[in-house]
Each structure stands twice: as structure tokens, then as C-alpha cells.
Protein backbone atom coordinates (compact mmCIF):
# COMPACT_ATOMS: atom_id res chain seq x y z
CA UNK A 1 -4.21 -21.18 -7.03
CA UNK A 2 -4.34 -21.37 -3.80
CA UNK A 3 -1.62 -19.74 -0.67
CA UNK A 4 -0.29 -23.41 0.17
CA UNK A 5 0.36 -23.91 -3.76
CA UNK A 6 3.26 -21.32 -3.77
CA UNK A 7 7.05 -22.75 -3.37
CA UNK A 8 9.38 -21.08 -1.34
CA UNK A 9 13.30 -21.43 -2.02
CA UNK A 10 14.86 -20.13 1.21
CA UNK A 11 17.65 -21.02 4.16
CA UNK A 12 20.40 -21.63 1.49
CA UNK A 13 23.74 -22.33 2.29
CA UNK A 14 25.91 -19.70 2.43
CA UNK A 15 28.00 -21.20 -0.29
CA UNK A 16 25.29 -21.59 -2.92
CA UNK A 17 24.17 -18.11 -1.95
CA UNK A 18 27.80 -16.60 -3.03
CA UNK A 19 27.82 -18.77 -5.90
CA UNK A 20 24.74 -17.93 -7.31
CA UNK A 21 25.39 -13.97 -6.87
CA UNK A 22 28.93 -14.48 -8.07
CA UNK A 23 27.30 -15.91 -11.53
CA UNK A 24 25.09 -13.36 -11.57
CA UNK A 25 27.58 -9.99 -11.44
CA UNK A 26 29.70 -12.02 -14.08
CA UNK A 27 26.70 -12.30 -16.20
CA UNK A 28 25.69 -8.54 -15.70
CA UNK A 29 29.70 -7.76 -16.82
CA UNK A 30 29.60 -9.43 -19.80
CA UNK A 31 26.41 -8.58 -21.33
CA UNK A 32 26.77 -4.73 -20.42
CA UNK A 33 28.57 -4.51 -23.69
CA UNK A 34 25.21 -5.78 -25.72
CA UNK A 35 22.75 -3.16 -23.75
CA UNK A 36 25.25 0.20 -23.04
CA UNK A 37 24.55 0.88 -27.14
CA UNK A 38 21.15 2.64 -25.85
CA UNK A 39 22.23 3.85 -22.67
CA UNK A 40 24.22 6.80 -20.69
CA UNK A 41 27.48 5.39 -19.58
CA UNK A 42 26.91 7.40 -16.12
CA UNK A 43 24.13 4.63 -15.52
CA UNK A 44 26.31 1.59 -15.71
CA UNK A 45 26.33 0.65 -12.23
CA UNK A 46 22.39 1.42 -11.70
CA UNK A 47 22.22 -1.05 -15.05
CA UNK A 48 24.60 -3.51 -13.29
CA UNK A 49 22.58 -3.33 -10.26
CA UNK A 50 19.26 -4.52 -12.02
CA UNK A 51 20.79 -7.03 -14.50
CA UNK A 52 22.15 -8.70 -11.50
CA UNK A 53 18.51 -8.51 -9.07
CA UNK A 54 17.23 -9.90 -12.04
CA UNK A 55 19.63 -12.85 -12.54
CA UNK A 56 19.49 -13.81 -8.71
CA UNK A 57 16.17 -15.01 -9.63
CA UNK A 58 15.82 -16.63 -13.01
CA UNK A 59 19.22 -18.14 -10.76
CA UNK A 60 17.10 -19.16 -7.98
CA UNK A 61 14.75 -20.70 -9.83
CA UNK A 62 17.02 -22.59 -11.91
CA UNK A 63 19.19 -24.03 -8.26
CA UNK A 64 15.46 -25.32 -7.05
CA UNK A 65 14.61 -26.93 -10.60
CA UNK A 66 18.21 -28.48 -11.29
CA UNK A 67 17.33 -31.99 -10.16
CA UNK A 68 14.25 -32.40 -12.50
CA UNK A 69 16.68 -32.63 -15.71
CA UNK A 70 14.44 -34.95 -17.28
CA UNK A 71 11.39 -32.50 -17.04
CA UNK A 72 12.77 -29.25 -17.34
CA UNK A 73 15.33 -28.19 -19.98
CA UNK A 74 18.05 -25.15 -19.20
CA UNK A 75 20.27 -26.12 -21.77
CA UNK A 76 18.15 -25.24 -24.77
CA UNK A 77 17.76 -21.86 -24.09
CA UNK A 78 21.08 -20.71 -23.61
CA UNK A 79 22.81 -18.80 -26.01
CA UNK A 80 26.42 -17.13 -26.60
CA UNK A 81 27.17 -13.80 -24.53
CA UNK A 82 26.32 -11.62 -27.59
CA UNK A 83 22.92 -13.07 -28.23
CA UNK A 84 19.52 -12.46 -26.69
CA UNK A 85 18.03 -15.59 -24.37
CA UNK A 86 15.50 -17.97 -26.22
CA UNK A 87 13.06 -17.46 -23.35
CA UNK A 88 14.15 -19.24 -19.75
CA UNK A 89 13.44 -22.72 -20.28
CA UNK A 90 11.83 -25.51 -21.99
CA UNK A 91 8.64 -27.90 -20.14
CA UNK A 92 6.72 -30.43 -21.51
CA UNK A 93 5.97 -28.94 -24.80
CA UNK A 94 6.13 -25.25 -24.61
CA UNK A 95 8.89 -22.41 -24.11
CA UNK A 96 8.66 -20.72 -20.56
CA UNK A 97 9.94 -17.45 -19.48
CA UNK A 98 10.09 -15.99 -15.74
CA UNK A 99 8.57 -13.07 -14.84
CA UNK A 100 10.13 -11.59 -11.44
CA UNK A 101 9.39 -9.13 -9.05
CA UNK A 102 10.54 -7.23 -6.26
CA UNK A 103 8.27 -6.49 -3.44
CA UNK A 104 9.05 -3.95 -0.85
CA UNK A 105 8.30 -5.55 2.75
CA UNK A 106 9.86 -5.28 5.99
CA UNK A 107 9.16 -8.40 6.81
CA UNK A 108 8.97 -12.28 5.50
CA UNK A 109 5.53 -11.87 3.55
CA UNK A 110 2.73 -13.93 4.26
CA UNK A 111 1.58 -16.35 1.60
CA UNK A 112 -2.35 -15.43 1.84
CA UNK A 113 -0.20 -11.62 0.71
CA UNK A 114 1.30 -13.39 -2.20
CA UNK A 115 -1.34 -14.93 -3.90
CA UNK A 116 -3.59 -11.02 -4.11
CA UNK A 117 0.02 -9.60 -6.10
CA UNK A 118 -0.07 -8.94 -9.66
CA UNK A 119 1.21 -11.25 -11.72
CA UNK A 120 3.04 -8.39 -14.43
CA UNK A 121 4.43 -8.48 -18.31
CA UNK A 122 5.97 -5.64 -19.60
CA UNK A 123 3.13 -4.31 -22.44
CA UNK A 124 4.96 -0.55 -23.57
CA UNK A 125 3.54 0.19 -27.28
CA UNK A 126 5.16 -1.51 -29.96
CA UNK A 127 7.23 0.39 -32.94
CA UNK A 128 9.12 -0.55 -36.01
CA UNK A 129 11.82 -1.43 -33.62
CA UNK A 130 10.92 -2.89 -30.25
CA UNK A 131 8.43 -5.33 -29.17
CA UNK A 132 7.80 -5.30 -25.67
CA UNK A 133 7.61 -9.14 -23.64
CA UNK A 134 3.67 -9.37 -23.89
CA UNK A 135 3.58 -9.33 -28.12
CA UNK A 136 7.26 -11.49 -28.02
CA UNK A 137 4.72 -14.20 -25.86
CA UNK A 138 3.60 -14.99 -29.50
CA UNK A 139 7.60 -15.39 -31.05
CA UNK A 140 8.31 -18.86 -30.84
CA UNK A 141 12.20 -19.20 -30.14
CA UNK A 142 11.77 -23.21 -30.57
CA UNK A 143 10.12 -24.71 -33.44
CA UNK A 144 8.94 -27.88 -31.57
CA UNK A 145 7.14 -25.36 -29.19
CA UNK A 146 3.35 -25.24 -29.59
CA UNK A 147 3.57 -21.72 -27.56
CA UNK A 148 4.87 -20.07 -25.01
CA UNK A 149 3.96 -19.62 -21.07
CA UNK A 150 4.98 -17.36 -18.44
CA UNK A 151 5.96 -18.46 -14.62
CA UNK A 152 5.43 -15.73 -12.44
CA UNK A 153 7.80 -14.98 -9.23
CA UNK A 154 8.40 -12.99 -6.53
CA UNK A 155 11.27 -11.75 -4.16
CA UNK A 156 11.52 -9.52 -1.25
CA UNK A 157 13.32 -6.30 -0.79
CA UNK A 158 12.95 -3.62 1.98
CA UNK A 159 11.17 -0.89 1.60
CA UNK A 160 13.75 1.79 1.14
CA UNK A 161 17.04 0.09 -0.21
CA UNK A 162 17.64 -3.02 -2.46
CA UNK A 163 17.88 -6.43 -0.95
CA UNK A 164 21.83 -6.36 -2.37
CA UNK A 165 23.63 -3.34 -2.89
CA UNK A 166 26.30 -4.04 -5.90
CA UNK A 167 29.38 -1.69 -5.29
CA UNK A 168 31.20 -0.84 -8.61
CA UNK A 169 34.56 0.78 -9.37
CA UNK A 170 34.86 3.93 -11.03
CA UNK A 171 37.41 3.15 -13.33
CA UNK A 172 34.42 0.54 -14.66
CA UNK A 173 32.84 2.90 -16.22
CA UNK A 174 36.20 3.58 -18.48
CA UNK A 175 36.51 -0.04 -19.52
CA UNK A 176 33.26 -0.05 -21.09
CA UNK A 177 33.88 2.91 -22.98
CA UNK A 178 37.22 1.51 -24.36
CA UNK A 179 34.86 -1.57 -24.99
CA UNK A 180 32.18 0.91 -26.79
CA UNK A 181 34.80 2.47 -28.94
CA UNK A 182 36.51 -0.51 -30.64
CA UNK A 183 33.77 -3.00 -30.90
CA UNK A 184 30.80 -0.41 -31.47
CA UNK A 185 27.58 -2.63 -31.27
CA UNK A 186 25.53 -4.93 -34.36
CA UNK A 187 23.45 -7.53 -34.64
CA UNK A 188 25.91 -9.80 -36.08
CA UNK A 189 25.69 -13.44 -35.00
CA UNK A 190 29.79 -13.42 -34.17
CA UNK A 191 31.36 -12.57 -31.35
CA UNK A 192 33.05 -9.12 -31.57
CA UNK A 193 35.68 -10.37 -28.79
CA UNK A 194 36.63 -13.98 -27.09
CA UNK A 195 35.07 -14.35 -23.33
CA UNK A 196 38.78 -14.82 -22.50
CA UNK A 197 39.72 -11.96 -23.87
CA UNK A 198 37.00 -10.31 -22.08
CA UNK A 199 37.94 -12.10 -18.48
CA UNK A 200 41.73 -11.08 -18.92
CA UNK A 201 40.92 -7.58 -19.66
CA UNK A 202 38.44 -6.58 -17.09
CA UNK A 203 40.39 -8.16 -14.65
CA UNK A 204 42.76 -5.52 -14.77
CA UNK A 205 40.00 -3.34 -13.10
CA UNK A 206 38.62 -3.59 -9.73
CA UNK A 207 35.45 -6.75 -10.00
CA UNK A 208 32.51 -5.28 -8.40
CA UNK A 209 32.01 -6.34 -4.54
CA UNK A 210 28.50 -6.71 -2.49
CA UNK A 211 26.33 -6.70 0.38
CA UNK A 212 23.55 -8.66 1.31
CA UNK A 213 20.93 -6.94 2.68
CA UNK A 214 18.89 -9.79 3.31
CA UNK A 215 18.84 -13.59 2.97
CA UNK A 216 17.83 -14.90 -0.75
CA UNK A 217 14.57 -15.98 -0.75
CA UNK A 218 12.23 -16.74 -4.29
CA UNK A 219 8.55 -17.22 -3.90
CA UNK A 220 6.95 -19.39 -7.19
CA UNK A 221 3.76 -18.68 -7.91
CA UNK A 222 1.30 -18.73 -11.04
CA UNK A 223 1.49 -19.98 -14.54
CA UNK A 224 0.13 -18.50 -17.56
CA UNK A 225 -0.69 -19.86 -21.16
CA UNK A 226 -2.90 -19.70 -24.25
CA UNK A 227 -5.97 -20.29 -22.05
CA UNK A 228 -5.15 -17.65 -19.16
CA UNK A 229 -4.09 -14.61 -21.53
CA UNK A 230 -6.93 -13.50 -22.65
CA UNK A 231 -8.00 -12.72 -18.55
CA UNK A 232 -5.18 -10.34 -18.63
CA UNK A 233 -6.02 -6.55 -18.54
CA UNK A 234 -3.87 -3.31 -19.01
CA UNK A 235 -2.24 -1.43 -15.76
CA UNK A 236 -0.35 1.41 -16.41
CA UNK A 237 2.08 2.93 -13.79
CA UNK A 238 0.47 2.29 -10.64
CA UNK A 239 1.56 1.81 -6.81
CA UNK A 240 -0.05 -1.96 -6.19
CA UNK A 241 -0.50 -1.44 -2.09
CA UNK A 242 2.86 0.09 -1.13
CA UNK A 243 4.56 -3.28 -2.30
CA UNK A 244 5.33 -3.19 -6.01
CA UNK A 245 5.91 0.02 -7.73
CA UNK A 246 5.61 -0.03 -11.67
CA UNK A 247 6.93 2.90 -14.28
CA UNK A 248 5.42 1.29 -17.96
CA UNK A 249 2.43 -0.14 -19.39
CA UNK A 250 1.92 -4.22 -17.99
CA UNK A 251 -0.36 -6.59 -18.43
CA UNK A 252 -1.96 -7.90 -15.20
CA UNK A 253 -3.71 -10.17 -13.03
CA UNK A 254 -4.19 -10.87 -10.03
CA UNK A 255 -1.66 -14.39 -8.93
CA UNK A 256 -4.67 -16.35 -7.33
CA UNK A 257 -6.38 -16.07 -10.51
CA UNK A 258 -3.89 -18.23 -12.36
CA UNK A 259 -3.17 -21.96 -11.98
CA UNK A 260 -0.23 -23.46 -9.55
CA UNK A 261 3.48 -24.12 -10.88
CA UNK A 262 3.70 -26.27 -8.19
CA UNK A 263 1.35 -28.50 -9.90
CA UNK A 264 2.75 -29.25 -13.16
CA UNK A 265 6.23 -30.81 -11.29
């Protein structure tokens, strides 16, 4: 792909800017519940933090592909509070999932910049019980999918702080402990509690409140399927020029390598 292939989702109204960060803190507080089983309470607003960067952009991506209902699916993939996702979204014939990431910048990046990033999936080894997102890429979620693909994206952040800074209350942490105690995590396919119930409860504590460091902005890039996978090669933790920082194993490549998004609209 080329620099003038990439899309750019920027300059949004201020309203759909709240909205879509709104959605995304009530997603984090609802799903804490289903990830806090393998996790220090203390880290709760750190793991709030993330889960909501993270939703910003699959949220992003989902405001600039809204109008194209009859090409692009939502819908299919979403699944009740308690369950995991069944990847992002459905296209043509195949199950996609967005891969997003931060790159520290203190400026608007230019898009010949962009296309020399690594496009990333996760690649940790696997065990008798995780998989990590490069081996799930052969799980089909959908049985009229013939496989799966990846869409790789990219936001901005400043080099020594977040691009949104998600203030919690302490007396959040408490809540999810009460929450850990009587409804102690499974894999059961039923709802331990109603969303209602949830709602009414948590509103009793302080919601979490935020500040924008910077304007949203969501770069698309790359695709990846059957044909581009095998190109792929291992990183493991690595600096990738002073822009994107990575802790775990990923499979990489390089975004100009890979063929447009932009193209397949």
C-alpha cells in the first residue's frame, strides 16, 4: 500500500467525541467483572485505562464504517457482556478483527511515517489454556466464514502520557470486590447478574471522569489474510523507532507491505 491509501478519521464533533468515549468507559465497567478473575484488584484503574484506549478505536472505526451497513456487518459479532467478542466484524465473506496501536508522537504523524510501522498480532506461546490472537486467526467464530483477516490501525499518543487520562474513584476498587465475592467468575453461558442490576448498583459509586489529552484521531491502514500471513515474521519486545513500544512476542510486518483497506470499500 501506498501513504495516500491510508484513511484518516479526524475533526469530529465534539459530541460524537463524548459519545464515543462515554461508550467506551461503560464498556470497560462492565466487562471488568469477566477479566479481574486473573488480575490484582490494585490494577483496576490501569486495566480500565487500557480497555477503554482500546475501545476508542475498534469505536472509531466502527463511527467511520456505520454508513456502509450493507457491506460491513457489526451486528454479528456482538455478544452479551459476559461473553468474549466473535472477532470485530463481518466483510464480504470472512471474519475481521482490528488490530490497534498507540504511537508515541508529538506531533500529527506524517503518512509516508505510517506506512514503515509494524503492522503487530499478539504471538505469546500457547499452553493448555490460552491461545494468543495469532493461532485464534485460525478459530472461525462464524461458520459461513471461509477465514479470518486482520485490519491494522493506528492512533496517536504523546510521548510521555496517554492521549486520555481516565480518572477512577477509589471506592471502585471496593465494588468490584463485592462483585468478585458473590458472583466469583465461570465460563457459563448465563449471565451471573442483569445489566440493570449492574447500572443501578455501580451507580451508587462515583462513574469514572476524563481528560482529553488530544483530539481523537484513527489512522486505517493494511489488511491481512490467508495470502499475506505467511510474510509475517516473529519480533519479540523491541522499541520500533521511539514510536511503538512492545512487552510480548508479535508477529510483524512492515504496513506498506500489506494491501490497502481503503480499497476493498
Amino acid at each position: 500500500m501506498l501513504a495516500r491509501d491510508i484513511i484518516i478519521i479526524d475533526e469530529l464533533p465534539e459530541r460524537i467525541e463524548g459519545r464515543i468515549i462515554n461508550k467506551a468507559i461503560n464498556y470497560a465497567l462492565i466487562a471488568i467483572p469477566y477479566t479481574q478473575h486473573k488480575m490484582d484488584l490494585n490494577l483496576i484503574p490501569n486495566r480500565i485505562q487500557n480497555m477503554v484506549k482500546g475501545k476508542i478505536a475498534e469505536l472509531l472505526f466502527h463511527h467511520y464504517l456505520s454508513h456502509l451497513k450493507t457491506l460491513v456487518d457489526f451486528s454479528s459479532c456482538q455478544t452479551p457482556f459476559f461473553l468474549p467478542s466473535k472477532r470485530d466484524f463481518l466483510m464480504g465473506e470472512y471474519e475481521w478483527d482490528i488490530k490497534n496501536n498507540f504511537v508515541r508522537t508529538p506531533q500529527k504523524l506524517k503518512l509516508e511515517e505510517l506506512i514503515e510501522l509494524p503492522a503487530l498480532v499478539p504471538n505469546r506461546p500457547s499452553s493448555m489454556y490460552f491461545t494468543d490472537q495469532w493461532e485464534k486467526r485460525l478459530e472461525m467464530k462464524h461458520p459461513t466464514s471461509k477465514s479470518c483477516r486482520f485490519v491494522f490501525t493506528f492512533m496517536e499518543r504523546p510521548p510521555q502520557n496517554d492521549f486520555i487520562d481516565i480518572y477512577v474513584h477509589p471506592k471502585l476498587k471496593a465494588f468490584y470486590q463485592n462483585i468478585k465475592t458473590k458472583y466469583p467468575y465461570t465460563k457459563k453461558e448465563t449471565p451471573p447478574f442483569t445489566e440493570s442490576w449492574f447500572w443501578n448498583e455501580i451507580s451508587k459509586v462515583d462513574f469514572p471522569t476524563y481528560h482529553l489529552n488530544q483530539k481523537l484521531r484513527l489512522y486505517i491502514t493494511g489488511w491481512a489474510g490467508t495470502n499475506e500471513f505467511p510474510l509475517f515474521f516473529n519480533t519479540d519486545k523491541r522499541n520500533f523507532d521511539q514510536k511503538i513500544y512492545t512487552r510480548i512476542k508479535n508477529k510483524t510486518i512492515k504496513v506498506h507491505r500489506l494491501p490497502a483497506f481503503k480499497h476493498l470499500l
